[in-house]
C-alpha atoms as a PDB file:
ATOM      1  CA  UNK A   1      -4.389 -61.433  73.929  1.00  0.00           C
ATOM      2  CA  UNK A   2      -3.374 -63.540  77.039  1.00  0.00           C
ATOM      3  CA  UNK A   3      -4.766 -62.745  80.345  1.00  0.00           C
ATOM      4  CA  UNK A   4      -3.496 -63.504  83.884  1.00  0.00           C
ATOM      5  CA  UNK A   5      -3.628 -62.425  87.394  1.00  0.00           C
ATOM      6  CA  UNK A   6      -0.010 -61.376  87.771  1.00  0.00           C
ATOM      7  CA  UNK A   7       2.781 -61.167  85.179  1.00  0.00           C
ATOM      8  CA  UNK A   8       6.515 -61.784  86.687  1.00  0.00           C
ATOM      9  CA  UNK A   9       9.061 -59.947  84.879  1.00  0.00           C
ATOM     10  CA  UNK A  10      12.613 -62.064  85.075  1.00  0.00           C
ATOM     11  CA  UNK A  11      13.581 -65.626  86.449  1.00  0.00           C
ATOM     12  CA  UNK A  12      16.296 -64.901  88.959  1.00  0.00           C
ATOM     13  CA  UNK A  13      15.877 -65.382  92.820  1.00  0.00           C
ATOM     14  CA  UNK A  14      13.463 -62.726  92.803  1.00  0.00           C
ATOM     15  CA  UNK A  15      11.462 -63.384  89.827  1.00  0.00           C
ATOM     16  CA  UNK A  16      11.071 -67.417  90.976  1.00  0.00           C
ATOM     17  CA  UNK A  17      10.358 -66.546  94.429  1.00  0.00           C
ATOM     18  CA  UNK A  18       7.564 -63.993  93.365  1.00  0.00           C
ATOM     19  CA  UNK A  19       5.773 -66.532  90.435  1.00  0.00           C
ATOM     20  CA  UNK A  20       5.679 -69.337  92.995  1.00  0.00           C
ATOM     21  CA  UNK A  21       4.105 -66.927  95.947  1.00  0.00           C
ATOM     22  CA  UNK A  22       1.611 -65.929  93.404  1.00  0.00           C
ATOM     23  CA  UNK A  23       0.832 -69.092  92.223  1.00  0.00           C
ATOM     24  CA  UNK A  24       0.323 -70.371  95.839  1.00  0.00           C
ATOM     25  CA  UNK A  25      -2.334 -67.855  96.033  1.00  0.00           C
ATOM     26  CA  UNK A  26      -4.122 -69.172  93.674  1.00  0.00           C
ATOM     27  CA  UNK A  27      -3.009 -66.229  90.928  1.00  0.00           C
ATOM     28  CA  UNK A  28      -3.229 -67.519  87.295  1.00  0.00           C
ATOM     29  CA  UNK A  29       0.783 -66.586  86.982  1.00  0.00           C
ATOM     30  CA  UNK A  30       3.000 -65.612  84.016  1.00  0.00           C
ATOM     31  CA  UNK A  31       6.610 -65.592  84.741  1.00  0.00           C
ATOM     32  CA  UNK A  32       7.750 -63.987  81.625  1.00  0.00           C
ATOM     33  CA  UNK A  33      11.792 -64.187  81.317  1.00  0.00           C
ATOM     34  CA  UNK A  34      14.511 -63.625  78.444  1.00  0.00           C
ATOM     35  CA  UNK A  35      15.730 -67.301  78.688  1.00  0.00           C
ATOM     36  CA  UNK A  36      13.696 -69.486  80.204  1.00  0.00           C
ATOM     37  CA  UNK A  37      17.089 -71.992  80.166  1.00  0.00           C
ATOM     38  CA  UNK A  38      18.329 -69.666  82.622  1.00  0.00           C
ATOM     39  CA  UNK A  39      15.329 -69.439  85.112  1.00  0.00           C
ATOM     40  CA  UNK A  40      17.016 -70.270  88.799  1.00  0.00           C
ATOM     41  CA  UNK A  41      20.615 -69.309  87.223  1.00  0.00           C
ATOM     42  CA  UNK A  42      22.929 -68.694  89.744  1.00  0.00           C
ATOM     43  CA  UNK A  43      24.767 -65.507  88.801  1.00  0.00           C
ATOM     44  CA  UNK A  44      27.610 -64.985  91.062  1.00  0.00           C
ATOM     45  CA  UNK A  45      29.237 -66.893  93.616  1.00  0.00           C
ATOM     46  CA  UNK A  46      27.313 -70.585  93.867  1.00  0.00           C
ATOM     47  CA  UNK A  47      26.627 -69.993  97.714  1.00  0.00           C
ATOM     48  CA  UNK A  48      24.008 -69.553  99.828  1.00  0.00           C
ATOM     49  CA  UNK A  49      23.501 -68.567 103.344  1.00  0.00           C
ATOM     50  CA  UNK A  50      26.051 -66.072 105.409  1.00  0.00           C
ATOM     51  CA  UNK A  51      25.233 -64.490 108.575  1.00  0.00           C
ATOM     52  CA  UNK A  52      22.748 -62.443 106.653  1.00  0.00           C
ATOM     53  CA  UNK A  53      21.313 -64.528 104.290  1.00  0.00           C
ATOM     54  CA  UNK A  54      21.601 -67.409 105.893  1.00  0.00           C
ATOM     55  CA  UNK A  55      18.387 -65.657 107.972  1.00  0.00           C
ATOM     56  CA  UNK A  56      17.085 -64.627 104.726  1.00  0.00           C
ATOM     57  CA  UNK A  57      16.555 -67.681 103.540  1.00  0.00           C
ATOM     58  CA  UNK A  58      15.169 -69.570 105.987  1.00  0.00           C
ATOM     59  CA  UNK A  59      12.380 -66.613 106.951  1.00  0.00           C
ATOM     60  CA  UNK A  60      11.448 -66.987 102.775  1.00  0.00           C
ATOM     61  CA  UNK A  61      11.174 -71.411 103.173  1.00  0.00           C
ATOM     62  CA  UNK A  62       9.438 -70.685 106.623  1.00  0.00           C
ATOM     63  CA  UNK A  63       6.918 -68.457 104.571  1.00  0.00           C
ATOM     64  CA  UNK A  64       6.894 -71.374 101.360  1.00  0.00           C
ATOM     65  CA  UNK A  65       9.441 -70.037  98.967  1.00  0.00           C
ATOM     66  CA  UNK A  66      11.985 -71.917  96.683  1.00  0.00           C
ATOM     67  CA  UNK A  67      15.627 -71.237  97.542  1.00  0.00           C
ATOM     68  CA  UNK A  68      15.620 -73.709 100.485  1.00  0.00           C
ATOM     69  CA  UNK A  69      14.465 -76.319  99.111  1.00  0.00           C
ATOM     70  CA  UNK A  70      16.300 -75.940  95.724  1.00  0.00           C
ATOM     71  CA  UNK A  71      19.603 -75.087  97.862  1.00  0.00           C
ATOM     72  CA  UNK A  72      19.133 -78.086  99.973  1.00  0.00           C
ATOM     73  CA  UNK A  73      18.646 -80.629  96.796  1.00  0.00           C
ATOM     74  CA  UNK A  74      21.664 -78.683  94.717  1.00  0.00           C
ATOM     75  CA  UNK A  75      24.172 -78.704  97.827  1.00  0.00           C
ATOM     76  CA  UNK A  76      27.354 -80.279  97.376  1.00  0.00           C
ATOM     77  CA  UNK A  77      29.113 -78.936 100.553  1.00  0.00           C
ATOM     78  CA  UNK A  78      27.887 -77.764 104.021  1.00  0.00           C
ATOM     79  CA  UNK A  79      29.607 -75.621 106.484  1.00  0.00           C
ATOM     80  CA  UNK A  80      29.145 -73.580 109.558  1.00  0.00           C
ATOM     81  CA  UNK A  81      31.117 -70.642 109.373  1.00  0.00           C
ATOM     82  CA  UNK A  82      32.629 -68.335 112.282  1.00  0.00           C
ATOM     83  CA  UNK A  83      32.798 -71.492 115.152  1.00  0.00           C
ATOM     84  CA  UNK A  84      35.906 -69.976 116.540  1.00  0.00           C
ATOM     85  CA  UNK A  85      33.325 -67.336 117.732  1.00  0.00           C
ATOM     86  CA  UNK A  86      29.623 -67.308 119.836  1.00  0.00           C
ATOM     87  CA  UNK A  87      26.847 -69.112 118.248  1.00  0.00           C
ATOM     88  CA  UNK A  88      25.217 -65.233 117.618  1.00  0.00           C
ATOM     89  CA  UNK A  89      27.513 -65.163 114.621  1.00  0.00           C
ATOM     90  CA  UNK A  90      27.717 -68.705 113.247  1.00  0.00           C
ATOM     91  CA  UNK A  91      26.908 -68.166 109.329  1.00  0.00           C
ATOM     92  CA  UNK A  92      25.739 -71.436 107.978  1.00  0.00           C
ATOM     93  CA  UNK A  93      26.741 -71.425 103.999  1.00  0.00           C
ATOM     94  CA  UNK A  94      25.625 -74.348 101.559  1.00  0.00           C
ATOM     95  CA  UNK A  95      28.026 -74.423  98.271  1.00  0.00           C
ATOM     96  CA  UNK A  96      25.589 -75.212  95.111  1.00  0.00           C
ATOM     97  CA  UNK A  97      26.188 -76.698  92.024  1.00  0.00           C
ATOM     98  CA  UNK A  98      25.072 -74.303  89.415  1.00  0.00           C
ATOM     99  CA  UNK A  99      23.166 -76.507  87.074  1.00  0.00           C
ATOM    100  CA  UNK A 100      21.327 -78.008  89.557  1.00  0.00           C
ATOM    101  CA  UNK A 101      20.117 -75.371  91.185  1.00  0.00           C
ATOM    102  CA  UNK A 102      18.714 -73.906  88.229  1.00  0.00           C
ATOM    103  CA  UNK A 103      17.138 -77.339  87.947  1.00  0.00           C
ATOM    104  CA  UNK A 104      15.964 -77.127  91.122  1.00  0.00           C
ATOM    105  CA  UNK A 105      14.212 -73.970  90.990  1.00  0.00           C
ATOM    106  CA  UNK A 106      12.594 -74.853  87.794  1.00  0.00           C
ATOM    107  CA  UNK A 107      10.921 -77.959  88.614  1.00  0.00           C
ATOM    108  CA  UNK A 108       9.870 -76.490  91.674  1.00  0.00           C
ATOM    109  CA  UNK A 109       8.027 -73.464  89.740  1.00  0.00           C
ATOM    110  CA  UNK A 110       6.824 -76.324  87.396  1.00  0.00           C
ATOM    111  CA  UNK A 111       4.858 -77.725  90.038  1.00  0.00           C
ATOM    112  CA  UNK A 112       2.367 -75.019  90.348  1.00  0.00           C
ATOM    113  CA  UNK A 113      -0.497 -75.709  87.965  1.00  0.00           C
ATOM    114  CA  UNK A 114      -1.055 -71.978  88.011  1.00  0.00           C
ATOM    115  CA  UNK A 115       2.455 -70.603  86.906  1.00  0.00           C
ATOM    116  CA  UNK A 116       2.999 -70.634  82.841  1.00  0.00           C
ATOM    117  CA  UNK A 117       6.115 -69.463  81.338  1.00  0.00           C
ATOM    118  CA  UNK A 118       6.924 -67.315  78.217  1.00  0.00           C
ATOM    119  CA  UNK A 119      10.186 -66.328  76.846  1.00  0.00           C
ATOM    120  CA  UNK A 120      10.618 -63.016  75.229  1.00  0.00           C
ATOM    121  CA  UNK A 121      12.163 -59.472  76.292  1.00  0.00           C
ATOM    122  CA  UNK A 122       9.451 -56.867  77.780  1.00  0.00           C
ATOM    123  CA  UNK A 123       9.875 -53.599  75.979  1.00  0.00           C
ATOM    124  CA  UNK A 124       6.922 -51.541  77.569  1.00  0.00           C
ATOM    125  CA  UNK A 125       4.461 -51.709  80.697  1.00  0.00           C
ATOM    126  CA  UNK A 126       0.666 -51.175  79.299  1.00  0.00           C
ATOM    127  CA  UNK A 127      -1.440 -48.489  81.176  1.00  0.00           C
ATOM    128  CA  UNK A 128      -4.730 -47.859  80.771  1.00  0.00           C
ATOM    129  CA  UNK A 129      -6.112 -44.904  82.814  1.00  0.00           C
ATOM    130  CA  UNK A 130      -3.415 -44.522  85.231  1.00  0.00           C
ATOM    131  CA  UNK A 131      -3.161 -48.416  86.086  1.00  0.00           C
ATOM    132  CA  UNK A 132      -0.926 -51.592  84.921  1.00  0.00           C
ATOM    133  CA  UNK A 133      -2.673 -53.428  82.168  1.00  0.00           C
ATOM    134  CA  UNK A 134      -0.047 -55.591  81.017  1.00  0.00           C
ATOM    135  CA  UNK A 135       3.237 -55.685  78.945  1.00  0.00           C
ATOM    136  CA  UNK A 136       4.594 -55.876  75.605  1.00  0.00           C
ATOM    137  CA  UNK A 137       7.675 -57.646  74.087  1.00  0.00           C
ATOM    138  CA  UNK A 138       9.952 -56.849  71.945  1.00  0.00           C
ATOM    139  CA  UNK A 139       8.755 -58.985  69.134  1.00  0.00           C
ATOM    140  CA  UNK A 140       5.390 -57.558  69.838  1.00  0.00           C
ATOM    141  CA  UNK A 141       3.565 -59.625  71.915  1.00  0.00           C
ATOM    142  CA  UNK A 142       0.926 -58.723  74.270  1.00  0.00           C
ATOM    143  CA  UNK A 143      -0.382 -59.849  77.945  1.00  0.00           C
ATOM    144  CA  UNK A 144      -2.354 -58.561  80.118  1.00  0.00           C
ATOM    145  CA  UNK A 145      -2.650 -58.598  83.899  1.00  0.00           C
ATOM    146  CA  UNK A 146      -4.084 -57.002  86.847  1.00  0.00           C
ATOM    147  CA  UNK A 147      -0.514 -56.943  88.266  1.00  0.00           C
ATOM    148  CA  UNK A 148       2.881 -56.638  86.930  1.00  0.00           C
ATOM    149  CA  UNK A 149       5.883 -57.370  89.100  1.00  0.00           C
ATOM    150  CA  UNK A 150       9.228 -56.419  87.698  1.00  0.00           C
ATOM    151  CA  UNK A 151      12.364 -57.949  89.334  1.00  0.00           C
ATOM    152  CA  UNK A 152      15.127 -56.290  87.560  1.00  0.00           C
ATOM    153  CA  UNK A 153      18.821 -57.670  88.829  1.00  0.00           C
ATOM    154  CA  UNK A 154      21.452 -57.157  87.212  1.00  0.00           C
ATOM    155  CA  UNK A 155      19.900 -56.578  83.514  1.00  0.00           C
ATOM    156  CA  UNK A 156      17.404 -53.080  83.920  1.00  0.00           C
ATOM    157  CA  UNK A 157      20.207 -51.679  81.964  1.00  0.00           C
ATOM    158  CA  UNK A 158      22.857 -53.437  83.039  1.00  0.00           C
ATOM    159  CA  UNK A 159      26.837 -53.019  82.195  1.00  0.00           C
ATOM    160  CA  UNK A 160      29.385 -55.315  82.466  1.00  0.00           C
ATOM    161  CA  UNK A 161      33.033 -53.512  83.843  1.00  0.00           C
ATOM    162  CA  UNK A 162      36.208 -55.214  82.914  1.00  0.00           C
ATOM    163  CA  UNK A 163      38.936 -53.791  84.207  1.00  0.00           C
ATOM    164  CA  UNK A 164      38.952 -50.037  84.370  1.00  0.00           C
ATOM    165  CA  UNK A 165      38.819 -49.087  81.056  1.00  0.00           C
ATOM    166  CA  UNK A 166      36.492 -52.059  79.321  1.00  0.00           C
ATOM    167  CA  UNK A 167      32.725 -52.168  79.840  1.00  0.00           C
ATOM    168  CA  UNK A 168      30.111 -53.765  77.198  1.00  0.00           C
ATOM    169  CA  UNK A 169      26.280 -53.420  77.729  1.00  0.00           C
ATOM    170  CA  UNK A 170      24.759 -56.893  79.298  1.00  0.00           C
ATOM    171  CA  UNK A 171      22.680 -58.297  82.072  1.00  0.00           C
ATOM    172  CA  UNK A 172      25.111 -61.139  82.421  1.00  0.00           C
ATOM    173  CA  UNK A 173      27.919 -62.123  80.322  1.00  0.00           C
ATOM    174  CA  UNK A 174      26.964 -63.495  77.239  1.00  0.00           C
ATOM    175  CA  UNK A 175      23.287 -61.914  77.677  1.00  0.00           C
ATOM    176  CA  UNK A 176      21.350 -58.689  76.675  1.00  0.00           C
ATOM    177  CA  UNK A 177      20.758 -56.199  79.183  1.00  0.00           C
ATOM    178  CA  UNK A 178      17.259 -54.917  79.280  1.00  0.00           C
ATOM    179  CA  UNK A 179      17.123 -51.235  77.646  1.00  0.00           C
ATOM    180  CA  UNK A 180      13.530 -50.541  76.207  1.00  0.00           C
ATOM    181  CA  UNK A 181      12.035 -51.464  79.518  1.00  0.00           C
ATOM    182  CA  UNK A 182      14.537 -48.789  81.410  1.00  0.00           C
ATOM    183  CA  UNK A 183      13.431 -46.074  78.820  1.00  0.00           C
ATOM    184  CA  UNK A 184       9.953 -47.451  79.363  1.00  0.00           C
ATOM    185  CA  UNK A 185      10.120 -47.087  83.394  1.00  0.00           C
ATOM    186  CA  UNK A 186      11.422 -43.444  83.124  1.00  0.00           C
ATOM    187  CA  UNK A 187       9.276 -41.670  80.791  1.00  0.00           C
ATOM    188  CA  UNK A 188       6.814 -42.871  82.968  1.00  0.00           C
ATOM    189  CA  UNK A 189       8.851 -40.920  85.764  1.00  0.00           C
ATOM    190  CA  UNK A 190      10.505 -43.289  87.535  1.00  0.00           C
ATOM    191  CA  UNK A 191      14.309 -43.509  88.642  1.00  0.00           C
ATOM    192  CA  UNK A 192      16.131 -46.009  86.984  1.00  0.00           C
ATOM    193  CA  UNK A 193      19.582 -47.036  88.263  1.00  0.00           C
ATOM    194  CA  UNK A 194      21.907 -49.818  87.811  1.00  0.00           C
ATOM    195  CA  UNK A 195      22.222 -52.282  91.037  1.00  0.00           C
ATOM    196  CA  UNK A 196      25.886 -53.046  91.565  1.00  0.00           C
ATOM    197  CA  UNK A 197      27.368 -56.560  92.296  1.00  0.00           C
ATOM    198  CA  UNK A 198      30.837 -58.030  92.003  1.00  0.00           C
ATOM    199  CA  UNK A 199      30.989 -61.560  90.178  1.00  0.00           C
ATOM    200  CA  UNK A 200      34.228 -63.479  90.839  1.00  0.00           C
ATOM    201  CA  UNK A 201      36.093 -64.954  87.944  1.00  0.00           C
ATOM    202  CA  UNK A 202      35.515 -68.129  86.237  1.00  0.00           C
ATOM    203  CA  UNK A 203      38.497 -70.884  86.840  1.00  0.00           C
ATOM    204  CA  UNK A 204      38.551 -73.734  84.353  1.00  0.00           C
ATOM    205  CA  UNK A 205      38.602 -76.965  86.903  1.00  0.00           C
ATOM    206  CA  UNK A 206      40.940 -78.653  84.653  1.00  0.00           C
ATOM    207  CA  UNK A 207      43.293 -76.339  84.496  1.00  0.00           C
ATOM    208  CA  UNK A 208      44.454 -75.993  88.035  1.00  0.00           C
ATOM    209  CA  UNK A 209      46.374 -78.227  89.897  1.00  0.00           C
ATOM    210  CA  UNK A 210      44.452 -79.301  92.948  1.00  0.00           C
ATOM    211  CA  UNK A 211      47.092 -81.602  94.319  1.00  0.00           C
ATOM    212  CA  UNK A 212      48.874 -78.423  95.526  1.00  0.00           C
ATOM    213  CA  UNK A 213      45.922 -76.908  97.292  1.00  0.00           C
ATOM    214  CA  UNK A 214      44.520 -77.232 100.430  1.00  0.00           C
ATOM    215  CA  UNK A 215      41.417 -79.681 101.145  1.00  0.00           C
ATOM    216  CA  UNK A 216      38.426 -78.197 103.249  1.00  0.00           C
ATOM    217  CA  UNK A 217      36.238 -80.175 104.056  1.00  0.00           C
ATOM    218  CA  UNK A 218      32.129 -80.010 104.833  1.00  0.00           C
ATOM    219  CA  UNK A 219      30.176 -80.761 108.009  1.00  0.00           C
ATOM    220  CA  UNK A 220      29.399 -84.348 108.406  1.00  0.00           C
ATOM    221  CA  UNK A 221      25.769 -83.895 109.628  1.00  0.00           C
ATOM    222  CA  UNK A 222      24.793 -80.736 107.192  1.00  0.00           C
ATOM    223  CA  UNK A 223      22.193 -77.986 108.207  1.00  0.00           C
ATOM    224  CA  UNK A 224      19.993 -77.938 106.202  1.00  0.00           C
ATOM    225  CA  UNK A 225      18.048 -74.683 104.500  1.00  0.00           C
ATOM    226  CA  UNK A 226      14.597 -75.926 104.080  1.00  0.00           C
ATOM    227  CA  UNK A 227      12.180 -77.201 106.673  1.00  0.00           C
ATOM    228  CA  UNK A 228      11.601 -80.103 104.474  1.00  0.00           C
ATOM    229  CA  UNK A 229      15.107 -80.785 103.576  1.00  0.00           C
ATOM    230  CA  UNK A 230      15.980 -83.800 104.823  1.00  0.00           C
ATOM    231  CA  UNK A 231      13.049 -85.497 102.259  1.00  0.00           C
ATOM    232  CA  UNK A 232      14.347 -83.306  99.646  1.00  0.00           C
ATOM    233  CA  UNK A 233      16.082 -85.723  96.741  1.00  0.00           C
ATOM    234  CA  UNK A 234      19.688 -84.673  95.439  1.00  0.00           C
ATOM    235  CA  UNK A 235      18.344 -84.890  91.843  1.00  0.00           C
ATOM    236  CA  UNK A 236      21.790 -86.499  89.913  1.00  0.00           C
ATOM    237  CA  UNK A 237      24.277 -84.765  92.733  1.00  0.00           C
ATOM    238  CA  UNK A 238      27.297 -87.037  92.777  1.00  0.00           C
ATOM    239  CA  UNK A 239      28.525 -85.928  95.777  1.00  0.00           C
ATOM    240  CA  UNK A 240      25.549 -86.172  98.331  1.00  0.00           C
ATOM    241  CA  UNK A 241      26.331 -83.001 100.422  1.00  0.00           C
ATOM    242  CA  UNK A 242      29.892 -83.311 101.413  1.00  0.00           C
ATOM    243  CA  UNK A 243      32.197 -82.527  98.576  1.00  0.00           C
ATOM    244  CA  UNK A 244      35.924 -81.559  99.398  1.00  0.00           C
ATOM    245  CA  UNK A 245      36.526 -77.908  98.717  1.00  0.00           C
ATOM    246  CA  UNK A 246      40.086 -77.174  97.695  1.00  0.00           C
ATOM    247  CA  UNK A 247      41.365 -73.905  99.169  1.00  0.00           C
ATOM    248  CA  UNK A 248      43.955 -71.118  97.457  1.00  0.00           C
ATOM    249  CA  UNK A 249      44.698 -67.881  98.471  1.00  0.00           C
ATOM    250  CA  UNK A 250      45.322 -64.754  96.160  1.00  0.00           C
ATOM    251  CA  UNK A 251      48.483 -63.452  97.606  1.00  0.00           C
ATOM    252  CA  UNK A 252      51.299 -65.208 100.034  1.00  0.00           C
END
C-alpha cells in the first residue's frame, strides 16, 4: 500500500492549486484524478480574471499557485474591461485556449519532484479511529495519507440539465460523475450537495460565418496574471496574446 503526506482528490483549479501548495511544502503529494488527460481542463467559459477573480487570481500567484502563470502562457487575448468607468472597477480578463491551459497546468504540477499522479475514481475515505487514513478506488486500490483533500466541482454527484425536461448523471459532459464517494461522505454524516454552474454552448468554429461579425480586438501591451509573466513562454500559442475576438449578440 502507497503512502504519502497528502492525497488530492480531483485535477480541476482546485485540485492543481492544492497538489502544487502541498508539494511546495515539501509534502510527498498524490493528486489522484479520474483522467489525468483532463488535469487543468477548463470547464466552462475559457476566461480568466473579472472584477472578482481577476483579484483572485493574482492573491493565489502572489502566494505561488498555478493559474497565473498557466493563464499567462495559454492567453490568446487580453483586455481590460469596464474603462468607460473608474479604475475601482476595471476587470482585467485573459481569454485562454483550452488545450493549452490544461498543458500549462500540467507541466507546471510536473515540476514538483514531490507531486505523483494516479488515475482512478475514489469510492471511499479510510478511517481509522476517528481520523483520515487514506482512500480507496473503485477498482480497489489503496493509499494512504495523513491528509486527504477532496476538491469536488462539478462531479460529487454531479447532473448535467438540458433543457427543462433532459438531465443525465455526469461531472462534465462526456464524463462520470462521482457517486460512491457522495454516499461515502454522507454515511459518514456529512451534507452533500450539488454546486451549480452554467456552461455556455459549444459553437463549431467552422461553421459560423465570421466575416459577418464584429472584430474586438485585445490590448496591445497585455496585463499580465502572474508576477513572472512576462518570462513565461507561450508554449505552441499561434497567436502571441492578441488574437481578434469576433463578437455576436443573441438577440437584435
Amino acid at each position: 500500500m502507497d503512502c504519502y503526506d497528502v492525497i488530492v482528490i480531483g485535477g480541476g483549479h482546485a485540485g492543481a492549486e492544492a497538489a502544487s501548495l502541498a508539494g511546495r511544502r515539501g509534502a510527498r503529494t498524490l493528486l489522484l484524478t479520474q483522467n489525468l488527460e483532463t488535469i487543468g481542463q477548463m470547464s466552462c467559459n475559457p476566461a480568466i480574471g473579472g472584477i472578482a477573480k481577476g483579484t483572485v487570481v493574482r492573491e493565489v500567484d502572489a502566494l505561488g499557485g498555478v493559474m497565473g502563470r498557466a493563464t499567462d502562457q495559454a492567453c490568446i487575448q487580453f483586455r481590460m474591461l469596464n474603462r468607460s468607468k473608474g479604475p475601482a472597477v476595471w476587470s482585467p480578463r485573459a481569454q485562454c485556449d483550452r488545450g493549452l491551459y490544461r498543458r500549462a497546468v500540467r507541466t507546471e504540477l510536473e515540476r514538483h519532484p514531490n507531486v505523483e499522479f494516479a488515475q482512478g475514481t475514489v469510492a471511499k475515505l479510510l478511517i481509522v479511529a476517528g481520523c483520515i487514513d487514506g482512500v480507496v478506488t473503485l477498482d480497489g486500490r489503496f493509499y494512504r495519507a495523513r491528509s486527504v483533500v477532496l476538491t469536488t466541482g462539478t462531479f460529487l454527484r454531479g447532473r448535467i440539465h438540458m433543457g427543462l425536461s433532459s438531465s443525465l448523471p455526469a461531472g462534465r459532459a462526456g464524463e462520470s460523475p462521482a457517486t460512491e464517494i457522495a454516499q461515502d461522505l454522507e454515511e459518514l454524516g456529512l451534507a452533500v450537495e450539488r454546486f451549480k454552474t452554467g456552461t455556455p454552448p459549444r459553437v463549431d468554429g467552422r461553421s459560423v460565418d465570421l466575416s459577418r461579425l464584429s472584430i474586438q480586438q485585445g490590448e496591445r501591451d497585455p496585463l499580465l496574471a502572474g508576477a513572472e509573466g512576462r518570462a513565461a513562454p507561450l508554449l505552441l500559442n499561434p497567436y502571441g496574446r492578441k488574437a481578434p475576438r469576433h463578437r455576436s449578440k443573441a438577440s437584435p
